[in-house]
PDB file of N, CA and C in Angstrom:
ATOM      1  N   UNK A   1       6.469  -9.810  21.450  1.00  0.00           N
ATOM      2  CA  UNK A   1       7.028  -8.831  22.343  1.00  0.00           C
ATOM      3  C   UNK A   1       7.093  -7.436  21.747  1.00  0.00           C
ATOM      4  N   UNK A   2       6.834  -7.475  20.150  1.00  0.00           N
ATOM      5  CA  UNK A   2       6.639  -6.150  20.149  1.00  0.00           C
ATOM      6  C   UNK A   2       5.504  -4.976  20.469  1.00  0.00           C
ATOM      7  N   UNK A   3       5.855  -3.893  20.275  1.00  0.00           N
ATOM      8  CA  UNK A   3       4.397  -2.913  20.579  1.00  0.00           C
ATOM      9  C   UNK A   3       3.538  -3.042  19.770  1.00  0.00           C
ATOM     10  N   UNK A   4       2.254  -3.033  20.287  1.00  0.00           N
ATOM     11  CA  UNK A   4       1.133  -3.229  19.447  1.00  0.00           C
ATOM     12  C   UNK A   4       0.967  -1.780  18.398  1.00  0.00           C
ATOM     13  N   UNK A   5       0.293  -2.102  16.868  1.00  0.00           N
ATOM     14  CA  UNK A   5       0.218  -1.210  16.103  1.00  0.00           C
ATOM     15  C   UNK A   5      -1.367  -0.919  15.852  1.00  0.00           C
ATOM     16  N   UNK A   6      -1.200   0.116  15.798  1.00  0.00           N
ATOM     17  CA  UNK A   6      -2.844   0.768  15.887  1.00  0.00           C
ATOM     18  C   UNK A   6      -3.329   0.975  14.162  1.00  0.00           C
ATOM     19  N   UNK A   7      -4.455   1.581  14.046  1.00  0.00           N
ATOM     20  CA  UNK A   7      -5.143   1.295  13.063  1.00  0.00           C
ATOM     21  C   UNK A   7      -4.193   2.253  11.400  1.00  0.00           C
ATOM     22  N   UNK A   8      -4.745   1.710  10.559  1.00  0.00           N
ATOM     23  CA  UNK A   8      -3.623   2.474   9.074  1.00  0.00           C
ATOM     24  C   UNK A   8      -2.172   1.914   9.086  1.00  0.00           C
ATOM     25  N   UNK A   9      -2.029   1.402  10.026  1.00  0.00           N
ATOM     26  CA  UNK A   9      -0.502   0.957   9.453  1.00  0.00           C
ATOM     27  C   UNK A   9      -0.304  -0.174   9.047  1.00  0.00           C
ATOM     28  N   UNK A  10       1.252  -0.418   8.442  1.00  0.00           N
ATOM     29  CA  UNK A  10       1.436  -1.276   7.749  1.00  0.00           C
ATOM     30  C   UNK A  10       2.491  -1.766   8.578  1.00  0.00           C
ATOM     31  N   UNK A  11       2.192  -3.725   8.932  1.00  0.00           N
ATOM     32  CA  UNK A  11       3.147  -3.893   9.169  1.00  0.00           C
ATOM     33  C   UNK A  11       3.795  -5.068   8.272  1.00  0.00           C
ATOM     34  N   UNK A  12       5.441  -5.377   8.332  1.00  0.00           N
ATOM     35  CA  UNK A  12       6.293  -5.797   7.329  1.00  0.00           C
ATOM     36  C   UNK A  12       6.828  -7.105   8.489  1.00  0.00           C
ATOM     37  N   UNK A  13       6.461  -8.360   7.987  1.00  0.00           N
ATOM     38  CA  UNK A  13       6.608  -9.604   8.518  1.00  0.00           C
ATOM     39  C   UNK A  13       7.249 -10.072   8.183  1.00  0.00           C
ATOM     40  N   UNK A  14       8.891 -10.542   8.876  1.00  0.00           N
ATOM     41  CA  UNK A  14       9.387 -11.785   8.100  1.00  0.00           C
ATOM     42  C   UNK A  14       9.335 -12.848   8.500  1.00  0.00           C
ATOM     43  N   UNK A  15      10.269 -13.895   7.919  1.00  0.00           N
ATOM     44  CA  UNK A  15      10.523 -15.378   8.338  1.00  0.00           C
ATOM     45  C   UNK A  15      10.619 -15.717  10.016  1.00  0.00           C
ATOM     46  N   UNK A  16       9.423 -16.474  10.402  1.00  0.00           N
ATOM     47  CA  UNK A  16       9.619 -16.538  11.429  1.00  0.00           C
ATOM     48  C   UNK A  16       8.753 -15.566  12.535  1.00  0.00           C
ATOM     49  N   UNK A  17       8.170 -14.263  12.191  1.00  0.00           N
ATOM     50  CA  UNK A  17       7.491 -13.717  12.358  1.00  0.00           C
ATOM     51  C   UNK A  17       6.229 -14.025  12.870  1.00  0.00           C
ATOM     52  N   UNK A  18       5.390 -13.853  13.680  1.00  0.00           N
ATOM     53  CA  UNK A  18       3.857 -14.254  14.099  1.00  0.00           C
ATOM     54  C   UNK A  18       3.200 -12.888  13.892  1.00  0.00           C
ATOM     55  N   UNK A  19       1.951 -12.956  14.247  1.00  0.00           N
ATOM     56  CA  UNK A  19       0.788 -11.827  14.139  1.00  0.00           C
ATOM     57  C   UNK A  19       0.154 -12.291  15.316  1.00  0.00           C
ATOM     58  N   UNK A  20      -0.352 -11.609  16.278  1.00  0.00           N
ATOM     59  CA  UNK A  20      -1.774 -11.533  16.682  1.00  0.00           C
ATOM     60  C   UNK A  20      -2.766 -10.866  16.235  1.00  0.00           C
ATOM     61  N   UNK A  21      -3.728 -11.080  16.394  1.00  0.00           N
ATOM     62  CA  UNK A  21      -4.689  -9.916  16.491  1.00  0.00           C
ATOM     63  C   UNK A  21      -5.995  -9.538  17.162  1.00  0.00           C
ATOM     64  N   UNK A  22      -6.456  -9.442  18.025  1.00  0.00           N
ATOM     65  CA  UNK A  22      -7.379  -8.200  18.954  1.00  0.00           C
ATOM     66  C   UNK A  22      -8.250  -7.217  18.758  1.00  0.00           C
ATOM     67  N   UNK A  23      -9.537  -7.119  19.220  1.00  0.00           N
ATOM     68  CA  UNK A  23     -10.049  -5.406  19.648  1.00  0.00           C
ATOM     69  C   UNK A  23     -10.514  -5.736  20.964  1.00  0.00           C
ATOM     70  N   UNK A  24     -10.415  -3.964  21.043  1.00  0.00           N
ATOM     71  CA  UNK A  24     -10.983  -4.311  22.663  1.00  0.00           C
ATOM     72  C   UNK A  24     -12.501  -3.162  22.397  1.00  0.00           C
ATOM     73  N   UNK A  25     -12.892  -3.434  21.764  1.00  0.00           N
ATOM     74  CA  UNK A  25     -14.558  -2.757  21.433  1.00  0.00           C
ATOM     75  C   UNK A  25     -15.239  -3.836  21.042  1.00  0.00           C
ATOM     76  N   UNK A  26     -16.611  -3.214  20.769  1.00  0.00           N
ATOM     77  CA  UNK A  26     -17.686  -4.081  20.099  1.00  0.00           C
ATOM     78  C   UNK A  26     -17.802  -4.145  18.336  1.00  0.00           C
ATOM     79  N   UNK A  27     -17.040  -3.025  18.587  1.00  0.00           N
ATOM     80  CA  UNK A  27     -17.210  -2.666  16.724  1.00  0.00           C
ATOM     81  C   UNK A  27     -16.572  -3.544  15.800  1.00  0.00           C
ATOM     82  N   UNK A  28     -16.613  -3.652  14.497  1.00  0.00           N
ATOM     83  CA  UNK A  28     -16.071  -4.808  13.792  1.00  0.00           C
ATOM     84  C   UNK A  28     -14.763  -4.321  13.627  1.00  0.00           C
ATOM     85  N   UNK A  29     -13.948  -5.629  13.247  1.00  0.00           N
ATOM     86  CA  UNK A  29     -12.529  -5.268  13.164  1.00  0.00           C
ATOM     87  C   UNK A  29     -12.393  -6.156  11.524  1.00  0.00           C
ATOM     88  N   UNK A  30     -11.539  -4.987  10.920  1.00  0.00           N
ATOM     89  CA  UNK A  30     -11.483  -5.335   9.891  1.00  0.00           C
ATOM     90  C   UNK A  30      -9.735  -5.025   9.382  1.00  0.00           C
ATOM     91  N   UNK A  31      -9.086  -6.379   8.971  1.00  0.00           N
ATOM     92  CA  UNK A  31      -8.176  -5.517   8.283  1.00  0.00           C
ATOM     93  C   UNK A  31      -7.463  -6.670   7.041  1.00  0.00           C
ATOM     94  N   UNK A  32      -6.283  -6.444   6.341  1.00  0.00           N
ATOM     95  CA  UNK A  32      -6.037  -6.999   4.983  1.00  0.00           C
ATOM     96  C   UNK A  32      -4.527  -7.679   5.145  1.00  0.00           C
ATOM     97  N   UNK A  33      -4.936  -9.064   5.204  1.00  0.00           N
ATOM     98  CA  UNK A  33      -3.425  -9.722   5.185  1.00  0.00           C
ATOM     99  C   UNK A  33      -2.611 -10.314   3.773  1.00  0.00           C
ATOM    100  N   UNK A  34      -1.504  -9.608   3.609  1.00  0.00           N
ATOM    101  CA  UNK A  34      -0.992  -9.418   2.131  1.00  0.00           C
ATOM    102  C   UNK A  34       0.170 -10.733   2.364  1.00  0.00           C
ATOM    103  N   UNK A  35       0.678 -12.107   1.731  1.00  0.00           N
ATOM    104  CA  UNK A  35       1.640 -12.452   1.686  1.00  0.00           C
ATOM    105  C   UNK A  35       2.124 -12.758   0.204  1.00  0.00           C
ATOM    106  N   UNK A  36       3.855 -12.332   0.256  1.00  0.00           N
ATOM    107  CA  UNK A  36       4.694 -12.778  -1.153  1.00  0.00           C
ATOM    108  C   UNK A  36       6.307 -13.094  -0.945  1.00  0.00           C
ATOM    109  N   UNK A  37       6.525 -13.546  -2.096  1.00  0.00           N
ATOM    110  CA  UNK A  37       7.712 -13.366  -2.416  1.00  0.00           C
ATOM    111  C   UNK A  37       8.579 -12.161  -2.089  1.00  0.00           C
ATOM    112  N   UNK A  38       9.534 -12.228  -1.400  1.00  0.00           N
ATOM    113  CA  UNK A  38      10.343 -10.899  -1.920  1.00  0.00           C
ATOM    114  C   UNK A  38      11.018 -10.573  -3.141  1.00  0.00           C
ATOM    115  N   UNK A  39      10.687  -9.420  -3.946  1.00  0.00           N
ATOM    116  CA  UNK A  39      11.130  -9.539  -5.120  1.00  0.00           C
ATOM    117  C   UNK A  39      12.846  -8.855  -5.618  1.00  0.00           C
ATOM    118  N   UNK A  40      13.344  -8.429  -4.273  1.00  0.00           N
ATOM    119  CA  UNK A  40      14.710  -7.904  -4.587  1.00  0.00           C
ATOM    120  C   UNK A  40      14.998  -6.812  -5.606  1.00  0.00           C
ATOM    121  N   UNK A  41      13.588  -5.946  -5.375  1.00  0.00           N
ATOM    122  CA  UNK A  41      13.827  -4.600  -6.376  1.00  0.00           C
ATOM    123  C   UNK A  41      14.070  -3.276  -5.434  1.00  0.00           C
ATOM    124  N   UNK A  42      14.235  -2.555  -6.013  1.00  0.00           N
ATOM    125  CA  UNK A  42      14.577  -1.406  -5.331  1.00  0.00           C
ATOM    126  C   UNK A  42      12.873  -0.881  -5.975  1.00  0.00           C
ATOM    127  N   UNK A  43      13.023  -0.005  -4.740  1.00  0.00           N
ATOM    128  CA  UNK A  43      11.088   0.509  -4.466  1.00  0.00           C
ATOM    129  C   UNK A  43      11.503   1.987  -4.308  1.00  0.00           C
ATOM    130  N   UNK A  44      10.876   2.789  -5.200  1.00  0.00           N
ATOM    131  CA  UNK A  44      10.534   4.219  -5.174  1.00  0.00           C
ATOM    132  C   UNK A  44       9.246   4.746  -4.904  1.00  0.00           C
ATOM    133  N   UNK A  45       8.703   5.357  -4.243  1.00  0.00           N
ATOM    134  CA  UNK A  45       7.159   5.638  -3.567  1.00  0.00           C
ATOM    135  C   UNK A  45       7.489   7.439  -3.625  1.00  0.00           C
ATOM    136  N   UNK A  46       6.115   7.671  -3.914  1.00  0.00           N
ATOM    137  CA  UNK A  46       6.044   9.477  -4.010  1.00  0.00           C
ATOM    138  C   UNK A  46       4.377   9.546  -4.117  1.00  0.00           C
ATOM    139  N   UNK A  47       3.806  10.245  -2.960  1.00  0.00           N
ATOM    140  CA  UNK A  47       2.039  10.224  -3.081  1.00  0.00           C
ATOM    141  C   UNK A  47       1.814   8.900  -3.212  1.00  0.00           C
ATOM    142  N   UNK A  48       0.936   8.495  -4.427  1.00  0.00           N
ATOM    143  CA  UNK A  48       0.103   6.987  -4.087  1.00  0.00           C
ATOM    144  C   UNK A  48       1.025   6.376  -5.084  1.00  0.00           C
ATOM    145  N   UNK A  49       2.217   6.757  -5.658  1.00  0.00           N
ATOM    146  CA  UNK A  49       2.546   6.044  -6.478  1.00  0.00           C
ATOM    147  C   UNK A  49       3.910   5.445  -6.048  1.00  0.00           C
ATOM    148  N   UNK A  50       4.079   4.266  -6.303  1.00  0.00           N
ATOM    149  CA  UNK A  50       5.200   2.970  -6.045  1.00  0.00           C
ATOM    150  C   UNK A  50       5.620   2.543  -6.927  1.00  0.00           C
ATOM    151  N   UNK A  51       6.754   2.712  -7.663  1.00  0.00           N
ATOM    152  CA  UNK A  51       7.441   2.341  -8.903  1.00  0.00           C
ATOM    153  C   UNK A  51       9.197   1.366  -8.382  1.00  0.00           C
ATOM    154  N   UNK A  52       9.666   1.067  -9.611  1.00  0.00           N
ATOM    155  CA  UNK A  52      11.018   0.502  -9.054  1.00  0.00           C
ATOM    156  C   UNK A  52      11.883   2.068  -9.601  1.00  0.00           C
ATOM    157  N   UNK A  53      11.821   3.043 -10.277  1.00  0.00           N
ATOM    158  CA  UNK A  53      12.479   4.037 -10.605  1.00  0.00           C
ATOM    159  C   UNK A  53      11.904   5.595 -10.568  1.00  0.00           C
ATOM    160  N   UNK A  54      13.071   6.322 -10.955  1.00  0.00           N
ATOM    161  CA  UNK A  54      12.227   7.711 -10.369  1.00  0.00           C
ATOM    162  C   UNK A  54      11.759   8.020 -11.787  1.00  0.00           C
ATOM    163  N   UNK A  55      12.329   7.750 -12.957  1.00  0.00           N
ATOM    164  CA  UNK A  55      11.907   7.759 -13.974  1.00  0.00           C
ATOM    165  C   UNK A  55      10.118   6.992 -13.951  1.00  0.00           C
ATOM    166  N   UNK A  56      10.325   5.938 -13.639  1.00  0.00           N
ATOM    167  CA  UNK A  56       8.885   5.442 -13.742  1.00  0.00           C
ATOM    168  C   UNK A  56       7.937   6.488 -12.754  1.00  0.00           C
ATOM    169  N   UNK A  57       8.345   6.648 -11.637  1.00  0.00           N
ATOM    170  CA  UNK A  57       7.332   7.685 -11.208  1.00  0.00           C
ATOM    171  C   UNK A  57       7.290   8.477 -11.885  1.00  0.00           C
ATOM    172  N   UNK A  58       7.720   9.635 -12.330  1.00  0.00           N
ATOM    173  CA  UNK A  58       7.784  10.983 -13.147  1.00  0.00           C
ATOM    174  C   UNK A  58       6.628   9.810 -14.253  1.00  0.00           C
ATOM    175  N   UNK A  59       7.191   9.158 -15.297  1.00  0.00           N
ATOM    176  CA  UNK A  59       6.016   8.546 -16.139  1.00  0.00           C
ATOM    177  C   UNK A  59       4.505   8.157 -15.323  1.00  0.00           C
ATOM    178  N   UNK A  60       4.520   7.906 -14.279  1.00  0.00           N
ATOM    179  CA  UNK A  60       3.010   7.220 -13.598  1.00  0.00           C
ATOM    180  C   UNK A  60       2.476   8.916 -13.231  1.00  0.00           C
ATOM    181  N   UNK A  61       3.257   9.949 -12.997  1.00  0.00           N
ATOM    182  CA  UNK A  61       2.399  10.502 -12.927  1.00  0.00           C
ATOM    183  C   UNK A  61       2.056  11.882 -13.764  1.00  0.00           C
ATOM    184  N   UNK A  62       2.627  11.318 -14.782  1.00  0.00           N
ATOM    185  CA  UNK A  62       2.509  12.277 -15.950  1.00  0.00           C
ATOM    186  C   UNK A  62       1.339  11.802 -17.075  1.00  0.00           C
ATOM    187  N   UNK A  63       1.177  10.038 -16.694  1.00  0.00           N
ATOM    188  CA  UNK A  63       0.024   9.724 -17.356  1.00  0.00           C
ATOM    189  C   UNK A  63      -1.278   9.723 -16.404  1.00  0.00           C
ATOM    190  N   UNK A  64      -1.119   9.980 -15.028  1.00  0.00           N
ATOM    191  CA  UNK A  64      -2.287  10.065 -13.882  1.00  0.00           C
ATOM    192  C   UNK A  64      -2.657  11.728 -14.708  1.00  0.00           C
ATOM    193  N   UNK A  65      -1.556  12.677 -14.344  1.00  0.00           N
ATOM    194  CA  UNK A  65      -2.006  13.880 -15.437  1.00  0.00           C
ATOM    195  C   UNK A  65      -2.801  14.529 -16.281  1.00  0.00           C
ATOM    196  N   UNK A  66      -2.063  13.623 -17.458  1.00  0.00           N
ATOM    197  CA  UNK A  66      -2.348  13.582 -18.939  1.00  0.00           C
ATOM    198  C   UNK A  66      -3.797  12.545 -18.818  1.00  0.00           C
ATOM    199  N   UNK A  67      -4.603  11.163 -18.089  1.00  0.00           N
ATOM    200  CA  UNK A  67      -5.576  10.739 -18.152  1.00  0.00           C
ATOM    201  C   UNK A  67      -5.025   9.892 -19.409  1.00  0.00           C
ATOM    202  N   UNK A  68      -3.809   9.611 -19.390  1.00  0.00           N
ATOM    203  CA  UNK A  68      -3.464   7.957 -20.285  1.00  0.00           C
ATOM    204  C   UNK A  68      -3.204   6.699 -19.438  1.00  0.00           C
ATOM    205  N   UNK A  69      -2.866   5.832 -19.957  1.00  0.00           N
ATOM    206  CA  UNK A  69      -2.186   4.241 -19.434  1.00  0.00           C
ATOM    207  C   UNK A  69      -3.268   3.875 -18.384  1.00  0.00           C
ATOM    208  N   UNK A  70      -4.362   3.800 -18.251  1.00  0.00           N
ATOM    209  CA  UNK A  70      -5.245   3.373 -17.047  1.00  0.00           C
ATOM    210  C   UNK A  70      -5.483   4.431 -16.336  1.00  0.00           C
ATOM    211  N   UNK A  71      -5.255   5.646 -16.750  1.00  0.00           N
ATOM    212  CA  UNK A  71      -5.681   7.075 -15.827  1.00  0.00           C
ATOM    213  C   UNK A  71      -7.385   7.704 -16.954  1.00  0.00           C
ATOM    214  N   UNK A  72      -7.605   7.063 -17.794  1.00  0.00           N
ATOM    215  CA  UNK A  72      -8.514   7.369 -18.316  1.00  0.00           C
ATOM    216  C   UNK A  72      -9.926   8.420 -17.187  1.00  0.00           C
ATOM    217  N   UNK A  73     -10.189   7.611 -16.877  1.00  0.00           N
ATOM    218  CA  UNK A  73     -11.501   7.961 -16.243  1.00  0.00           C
ATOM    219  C   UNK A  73     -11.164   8.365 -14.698  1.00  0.00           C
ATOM    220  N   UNK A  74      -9.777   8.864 -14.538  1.00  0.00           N
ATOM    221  CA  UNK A  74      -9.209   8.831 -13.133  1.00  0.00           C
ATOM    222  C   UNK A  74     -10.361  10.018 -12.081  1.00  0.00           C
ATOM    223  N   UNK A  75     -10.462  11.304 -13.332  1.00  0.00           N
ATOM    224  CA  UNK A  75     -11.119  12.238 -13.152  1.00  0.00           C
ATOM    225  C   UNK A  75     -12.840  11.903 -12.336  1.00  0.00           C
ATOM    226  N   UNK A  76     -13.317  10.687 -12.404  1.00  0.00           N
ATOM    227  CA  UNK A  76     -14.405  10.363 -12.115  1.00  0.00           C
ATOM    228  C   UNK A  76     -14.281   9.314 -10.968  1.00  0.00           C
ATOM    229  N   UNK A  77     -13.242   9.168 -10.367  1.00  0.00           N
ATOM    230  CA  UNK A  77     -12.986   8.535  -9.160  1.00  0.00           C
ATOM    231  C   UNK A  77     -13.124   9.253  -8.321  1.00  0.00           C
ATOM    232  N   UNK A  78     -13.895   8.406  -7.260  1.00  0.00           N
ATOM    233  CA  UNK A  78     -13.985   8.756  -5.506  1.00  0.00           C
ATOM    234  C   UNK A  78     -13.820   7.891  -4.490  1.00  0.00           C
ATOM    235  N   UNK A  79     -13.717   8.088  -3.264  1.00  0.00           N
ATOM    236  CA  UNK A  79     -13.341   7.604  -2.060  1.00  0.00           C
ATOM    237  C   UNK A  79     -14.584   7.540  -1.596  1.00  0.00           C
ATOM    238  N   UNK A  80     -14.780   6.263  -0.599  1.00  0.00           N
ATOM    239  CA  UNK A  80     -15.935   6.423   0.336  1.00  0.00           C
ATOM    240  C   UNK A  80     -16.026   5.927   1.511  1.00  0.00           C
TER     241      UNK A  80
END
């Protein structure tokens, strides 16, 4: 019964919860079904980054920055 959600979003399923899913074109439909645990942390998000603290963000993106901790080669990433 709820409203249907259109394309880029995210939706958050709980217990008990169903999905459909639909197109009404010819074109392919593509999308990504994530299931887990809930982990009972507190979630901080800023740009692409998702940490449990604001401290850890300020660190994720001081090494995205700086090109440390797995930001090495960040500079040579693209989208397509």
């Amino acid at each position: 019964g709820a409203a249907p959600a259109s394309a880029h979003h995210c939706l958050v399923l709980g217990a008990g919860d169903g999905l459909s899913v639909w197109k009404r074109s010819g074109a392919p439909l593509r999308f990504v079904l994530a299931a887990g645990q809930p982990l009972n942390e507190l979630v901080v998000q800023q740009g692409p980054f998702v940490m449990n603290s604001r401290a850890q963000i300020k660190k994720a993106m001081e090494d995205y920055y700086y090109g440390r901790n797995g930001f090495e080669k960040a500079s040579q990433w693209s989208s397509t």
